[in-house]
PDB file of N, CA and C in Angstrom:
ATOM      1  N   UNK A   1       3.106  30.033 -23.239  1.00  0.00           N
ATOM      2  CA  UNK A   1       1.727  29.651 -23.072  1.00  0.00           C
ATOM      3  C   UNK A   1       1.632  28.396 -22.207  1.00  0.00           C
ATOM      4  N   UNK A   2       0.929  28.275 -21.133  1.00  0.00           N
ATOM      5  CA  UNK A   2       0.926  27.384 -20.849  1.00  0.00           C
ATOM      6  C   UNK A   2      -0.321  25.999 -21.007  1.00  0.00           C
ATOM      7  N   UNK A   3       0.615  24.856 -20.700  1.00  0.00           N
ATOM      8  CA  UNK A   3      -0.325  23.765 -21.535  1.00  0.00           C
ATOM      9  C   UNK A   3      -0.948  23.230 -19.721  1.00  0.00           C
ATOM     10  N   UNK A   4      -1.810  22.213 -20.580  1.00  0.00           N
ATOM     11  CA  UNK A   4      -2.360  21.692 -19.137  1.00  0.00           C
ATOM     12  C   UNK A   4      -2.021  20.407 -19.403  1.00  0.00           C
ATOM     13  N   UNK A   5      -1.712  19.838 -18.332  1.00  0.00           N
ATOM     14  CA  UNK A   5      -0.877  18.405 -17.988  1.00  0.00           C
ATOM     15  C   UNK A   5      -2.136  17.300 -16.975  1.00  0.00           C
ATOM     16  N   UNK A   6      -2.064  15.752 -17.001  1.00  0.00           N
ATOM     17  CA  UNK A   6      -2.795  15.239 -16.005  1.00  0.00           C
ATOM     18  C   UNK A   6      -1.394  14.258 -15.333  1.00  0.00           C
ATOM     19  N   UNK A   7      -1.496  14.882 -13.792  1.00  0.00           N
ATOM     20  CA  UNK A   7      -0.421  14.207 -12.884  1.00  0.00           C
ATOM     21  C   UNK A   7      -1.091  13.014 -12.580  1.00  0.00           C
ATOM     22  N   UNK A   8      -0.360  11.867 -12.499  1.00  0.00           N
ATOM     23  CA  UNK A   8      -0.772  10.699 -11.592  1.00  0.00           C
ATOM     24  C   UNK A   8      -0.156  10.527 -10.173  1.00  0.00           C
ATOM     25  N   UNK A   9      -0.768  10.829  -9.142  1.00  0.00           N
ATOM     26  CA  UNK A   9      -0.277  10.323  -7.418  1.00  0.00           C
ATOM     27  C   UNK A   9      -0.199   8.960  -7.206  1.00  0.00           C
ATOM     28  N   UNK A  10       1.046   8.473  -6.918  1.00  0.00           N
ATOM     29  CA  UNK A  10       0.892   7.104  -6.648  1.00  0.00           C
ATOM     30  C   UNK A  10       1.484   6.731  -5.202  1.00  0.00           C
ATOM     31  N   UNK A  11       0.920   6.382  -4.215  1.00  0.00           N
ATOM     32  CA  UNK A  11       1.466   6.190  -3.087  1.00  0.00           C
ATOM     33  C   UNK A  11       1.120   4.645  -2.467  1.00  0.00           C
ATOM     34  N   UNK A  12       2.851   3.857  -1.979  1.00  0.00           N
ATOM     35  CA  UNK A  12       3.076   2.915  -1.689  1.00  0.00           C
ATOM     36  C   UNK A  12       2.459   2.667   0.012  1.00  0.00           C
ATOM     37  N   UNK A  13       1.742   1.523   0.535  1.00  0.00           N
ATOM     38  CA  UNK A  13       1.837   1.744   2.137  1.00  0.00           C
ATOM     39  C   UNK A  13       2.405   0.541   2.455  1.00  0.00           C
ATOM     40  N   UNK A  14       3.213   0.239   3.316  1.00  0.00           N
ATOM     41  CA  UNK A  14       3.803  -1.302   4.007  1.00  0.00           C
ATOM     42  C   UNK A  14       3.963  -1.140   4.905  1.00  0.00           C
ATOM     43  N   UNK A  15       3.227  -2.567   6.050  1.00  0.00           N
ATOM     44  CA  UNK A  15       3.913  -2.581   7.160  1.00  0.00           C
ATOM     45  C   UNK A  15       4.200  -4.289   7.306  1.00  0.00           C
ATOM     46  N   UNK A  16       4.750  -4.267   8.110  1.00  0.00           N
ATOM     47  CA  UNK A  16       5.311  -5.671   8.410  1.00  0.00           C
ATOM     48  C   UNK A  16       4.197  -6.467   9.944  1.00  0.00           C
ATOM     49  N   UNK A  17       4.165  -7.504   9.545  1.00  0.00           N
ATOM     50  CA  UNK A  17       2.975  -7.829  10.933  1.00  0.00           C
ATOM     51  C   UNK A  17       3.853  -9.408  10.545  1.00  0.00           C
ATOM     52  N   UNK A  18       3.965  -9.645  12.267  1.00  0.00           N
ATOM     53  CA  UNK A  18       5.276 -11.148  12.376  1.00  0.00           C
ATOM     54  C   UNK A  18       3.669 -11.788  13.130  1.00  0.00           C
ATOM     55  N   UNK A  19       4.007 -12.836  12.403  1.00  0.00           N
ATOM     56  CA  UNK A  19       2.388 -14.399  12.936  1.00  0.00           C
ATOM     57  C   UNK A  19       3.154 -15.628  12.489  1.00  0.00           C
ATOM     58  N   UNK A  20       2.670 -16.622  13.884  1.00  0.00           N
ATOM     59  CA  UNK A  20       3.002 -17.964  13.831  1.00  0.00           C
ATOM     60  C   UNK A  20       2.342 -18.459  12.907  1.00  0.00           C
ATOM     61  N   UNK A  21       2.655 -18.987  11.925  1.00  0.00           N
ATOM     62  CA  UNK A  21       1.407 -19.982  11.128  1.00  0.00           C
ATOM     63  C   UNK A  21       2.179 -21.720  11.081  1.00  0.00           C
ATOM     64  N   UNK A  22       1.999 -22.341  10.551  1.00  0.00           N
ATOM     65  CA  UNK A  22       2.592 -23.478   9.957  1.00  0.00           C
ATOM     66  C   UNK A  22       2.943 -23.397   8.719  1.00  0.00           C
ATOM     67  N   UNK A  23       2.828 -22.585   7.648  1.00  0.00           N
ATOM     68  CA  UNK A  23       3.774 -22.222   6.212  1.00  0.00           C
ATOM     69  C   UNK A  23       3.512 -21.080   5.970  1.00  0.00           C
ATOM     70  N   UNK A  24       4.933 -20.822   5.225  1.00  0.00           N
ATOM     71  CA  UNK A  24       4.129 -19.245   4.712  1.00  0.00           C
ATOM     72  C   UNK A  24       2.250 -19.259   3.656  1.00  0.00           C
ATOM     73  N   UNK A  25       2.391 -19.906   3.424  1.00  0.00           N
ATOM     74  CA  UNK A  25       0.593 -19.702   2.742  1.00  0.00           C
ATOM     75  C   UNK A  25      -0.173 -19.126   4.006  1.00  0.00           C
ATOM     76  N   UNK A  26      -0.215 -20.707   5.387  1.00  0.00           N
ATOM     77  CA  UNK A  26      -0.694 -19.943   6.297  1.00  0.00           C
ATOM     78  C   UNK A  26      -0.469 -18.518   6.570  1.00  0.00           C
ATOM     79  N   UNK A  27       0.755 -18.039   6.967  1.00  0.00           N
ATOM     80  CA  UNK A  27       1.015 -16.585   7.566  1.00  0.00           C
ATOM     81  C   UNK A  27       0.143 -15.525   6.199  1.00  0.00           C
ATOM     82  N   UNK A  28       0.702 -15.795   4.895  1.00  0.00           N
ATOM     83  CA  UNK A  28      -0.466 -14.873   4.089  1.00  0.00           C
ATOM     84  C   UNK A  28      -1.406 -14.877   4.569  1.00  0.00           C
ATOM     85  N   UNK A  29      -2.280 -16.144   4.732  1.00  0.00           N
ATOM     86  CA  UNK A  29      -3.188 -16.403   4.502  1.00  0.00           C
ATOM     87  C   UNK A  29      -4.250 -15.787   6.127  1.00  0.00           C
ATOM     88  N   UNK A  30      -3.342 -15.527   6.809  1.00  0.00           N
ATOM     89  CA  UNK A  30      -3.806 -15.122   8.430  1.00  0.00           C
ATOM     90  C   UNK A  30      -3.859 -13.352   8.565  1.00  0.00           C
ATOM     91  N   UNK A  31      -2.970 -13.183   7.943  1.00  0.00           N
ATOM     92  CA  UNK A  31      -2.749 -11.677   7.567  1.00  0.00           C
ATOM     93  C   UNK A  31      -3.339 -11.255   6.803  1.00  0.00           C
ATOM     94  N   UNK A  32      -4.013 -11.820   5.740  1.00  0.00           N
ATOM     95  CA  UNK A  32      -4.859 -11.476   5.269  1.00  0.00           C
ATOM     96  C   UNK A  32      -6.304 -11.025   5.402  1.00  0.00           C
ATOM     97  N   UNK A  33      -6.718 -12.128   6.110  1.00  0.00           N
ATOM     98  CA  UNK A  33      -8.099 -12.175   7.195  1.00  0.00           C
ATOM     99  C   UNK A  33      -8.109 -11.376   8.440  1.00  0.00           C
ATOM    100  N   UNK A  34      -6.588 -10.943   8.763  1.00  0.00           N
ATOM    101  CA  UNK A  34      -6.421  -9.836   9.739  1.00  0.00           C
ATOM    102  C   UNK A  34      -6.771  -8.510   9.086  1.00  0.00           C
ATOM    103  N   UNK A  35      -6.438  -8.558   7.812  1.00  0.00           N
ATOM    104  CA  UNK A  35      -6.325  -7.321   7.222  1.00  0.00           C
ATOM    105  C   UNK A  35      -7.529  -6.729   7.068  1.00  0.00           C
ATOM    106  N   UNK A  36      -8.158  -7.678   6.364  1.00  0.00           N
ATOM    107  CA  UNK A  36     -10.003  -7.979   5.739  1.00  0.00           C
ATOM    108  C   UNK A  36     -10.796  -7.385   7.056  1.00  0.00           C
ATOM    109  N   UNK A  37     -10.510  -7.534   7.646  1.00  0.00           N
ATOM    110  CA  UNK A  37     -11.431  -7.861   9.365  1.00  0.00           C
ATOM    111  C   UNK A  37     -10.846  -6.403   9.868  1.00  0.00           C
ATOM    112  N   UNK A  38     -10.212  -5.325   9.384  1.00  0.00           N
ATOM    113  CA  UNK A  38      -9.856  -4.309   9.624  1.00  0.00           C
ATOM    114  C   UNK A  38      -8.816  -4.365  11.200  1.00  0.00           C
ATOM    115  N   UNK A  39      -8.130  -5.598  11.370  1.00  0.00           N
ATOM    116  CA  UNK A  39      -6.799  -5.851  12.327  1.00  0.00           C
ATOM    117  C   UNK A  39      -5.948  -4.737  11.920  1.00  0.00           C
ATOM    118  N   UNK A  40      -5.418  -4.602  11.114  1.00  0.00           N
ATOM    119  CA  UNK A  40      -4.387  -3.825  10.513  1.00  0.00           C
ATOM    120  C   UNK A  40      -4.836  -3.120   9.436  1.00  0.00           C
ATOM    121  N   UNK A  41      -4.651  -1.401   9.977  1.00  0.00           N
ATOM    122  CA  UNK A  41      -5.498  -0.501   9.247  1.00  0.00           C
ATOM    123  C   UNK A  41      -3.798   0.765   9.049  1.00  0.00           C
ATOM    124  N   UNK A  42      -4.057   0.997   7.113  1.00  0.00           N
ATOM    125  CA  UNK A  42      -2.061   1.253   7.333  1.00  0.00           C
ATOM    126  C   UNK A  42      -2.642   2.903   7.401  1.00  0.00           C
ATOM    127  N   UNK A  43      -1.658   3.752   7.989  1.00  0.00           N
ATOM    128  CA  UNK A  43      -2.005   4.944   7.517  1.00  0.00           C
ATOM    129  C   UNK A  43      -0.598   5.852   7.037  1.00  0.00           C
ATOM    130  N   UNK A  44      -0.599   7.073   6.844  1.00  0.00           N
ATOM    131  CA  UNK A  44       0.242   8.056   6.394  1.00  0.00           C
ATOM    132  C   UNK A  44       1.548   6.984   6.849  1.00  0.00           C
ATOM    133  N   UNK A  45       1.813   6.550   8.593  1.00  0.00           N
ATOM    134  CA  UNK A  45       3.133   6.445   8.977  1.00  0.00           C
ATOM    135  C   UNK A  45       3.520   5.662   8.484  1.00  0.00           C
ATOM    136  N   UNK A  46       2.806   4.252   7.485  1.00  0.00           N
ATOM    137  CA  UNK A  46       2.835   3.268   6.508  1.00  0.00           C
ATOM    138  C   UNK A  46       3.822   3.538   5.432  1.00  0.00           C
ATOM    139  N   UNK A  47       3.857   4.686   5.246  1.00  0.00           N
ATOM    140  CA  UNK A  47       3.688   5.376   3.583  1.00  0.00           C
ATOM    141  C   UNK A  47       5.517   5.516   3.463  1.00  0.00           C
ATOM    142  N   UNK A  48       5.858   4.585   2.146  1.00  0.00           N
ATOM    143  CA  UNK A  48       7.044   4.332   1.511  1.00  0.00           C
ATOM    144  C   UNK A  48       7.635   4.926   0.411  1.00  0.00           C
ATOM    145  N   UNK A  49       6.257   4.855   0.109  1.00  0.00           N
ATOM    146  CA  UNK A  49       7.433   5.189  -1.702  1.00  0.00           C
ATOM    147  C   UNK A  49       5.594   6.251  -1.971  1.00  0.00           C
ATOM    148  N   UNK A  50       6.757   7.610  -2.678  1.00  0.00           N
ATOM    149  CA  UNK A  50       5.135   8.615  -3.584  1.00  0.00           C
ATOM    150  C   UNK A  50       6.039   8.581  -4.643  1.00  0.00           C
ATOM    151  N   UNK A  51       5.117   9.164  -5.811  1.00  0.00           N
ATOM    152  CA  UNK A  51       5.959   9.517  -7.011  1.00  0.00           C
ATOM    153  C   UNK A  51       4.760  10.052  -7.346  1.00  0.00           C
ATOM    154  N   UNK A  52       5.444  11.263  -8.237  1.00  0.00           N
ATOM    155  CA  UNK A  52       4.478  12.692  -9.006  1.00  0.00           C
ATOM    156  C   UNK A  52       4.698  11.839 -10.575  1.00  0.00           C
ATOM    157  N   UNK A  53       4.295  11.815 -11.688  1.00  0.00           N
ATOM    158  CA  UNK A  53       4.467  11.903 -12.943  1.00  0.00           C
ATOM    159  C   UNK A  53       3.311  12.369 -13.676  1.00  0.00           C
ATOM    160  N   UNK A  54       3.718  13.389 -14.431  1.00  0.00           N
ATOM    161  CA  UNK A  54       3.303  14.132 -15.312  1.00  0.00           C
ATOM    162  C   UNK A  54       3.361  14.020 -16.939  1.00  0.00           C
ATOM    163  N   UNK A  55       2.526  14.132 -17.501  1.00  0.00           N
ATOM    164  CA  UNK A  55       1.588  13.893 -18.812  1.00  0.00           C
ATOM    165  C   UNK A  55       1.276  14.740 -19.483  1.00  0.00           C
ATOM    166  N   UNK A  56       1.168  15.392 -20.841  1.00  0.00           N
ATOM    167  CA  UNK A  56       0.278  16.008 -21.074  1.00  0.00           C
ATOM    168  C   UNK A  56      -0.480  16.032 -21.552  1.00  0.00           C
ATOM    169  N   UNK A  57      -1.782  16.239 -21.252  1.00  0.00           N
ATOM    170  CA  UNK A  57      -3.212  16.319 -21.707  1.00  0.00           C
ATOM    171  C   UNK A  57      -3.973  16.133 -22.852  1.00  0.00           C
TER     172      UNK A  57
END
């Protein structure tokens, strides 16, 4: 018989973006506002880590 299960999709995206700042806070802190401001938009080719896990219902 079969049961019914709820999967969770979890998908990782990273990319690396190199900026001059004066400390790392700055460089977060620039990349961030790059990010916000839609500079760096990640897609599929981003994509690191998926994982399936399953539950049941």
């Amino acid at each position: 018989m079969e049961k019914e299960y709820i999967v969770t999709i979890t998908e990782v995206l990273q990319r690396k973006v190199t900026v001059k700042a004066e400390s790392k806070g700055d460089a977060e802190y620039i990349v961030e506002k790059q990010y916000y401001n839609q500079e760096h938009i990640l897609n599929e080719s981003d994509l690191t880590v998926q994982s399936f896990k399953a539950k049941a219902a």
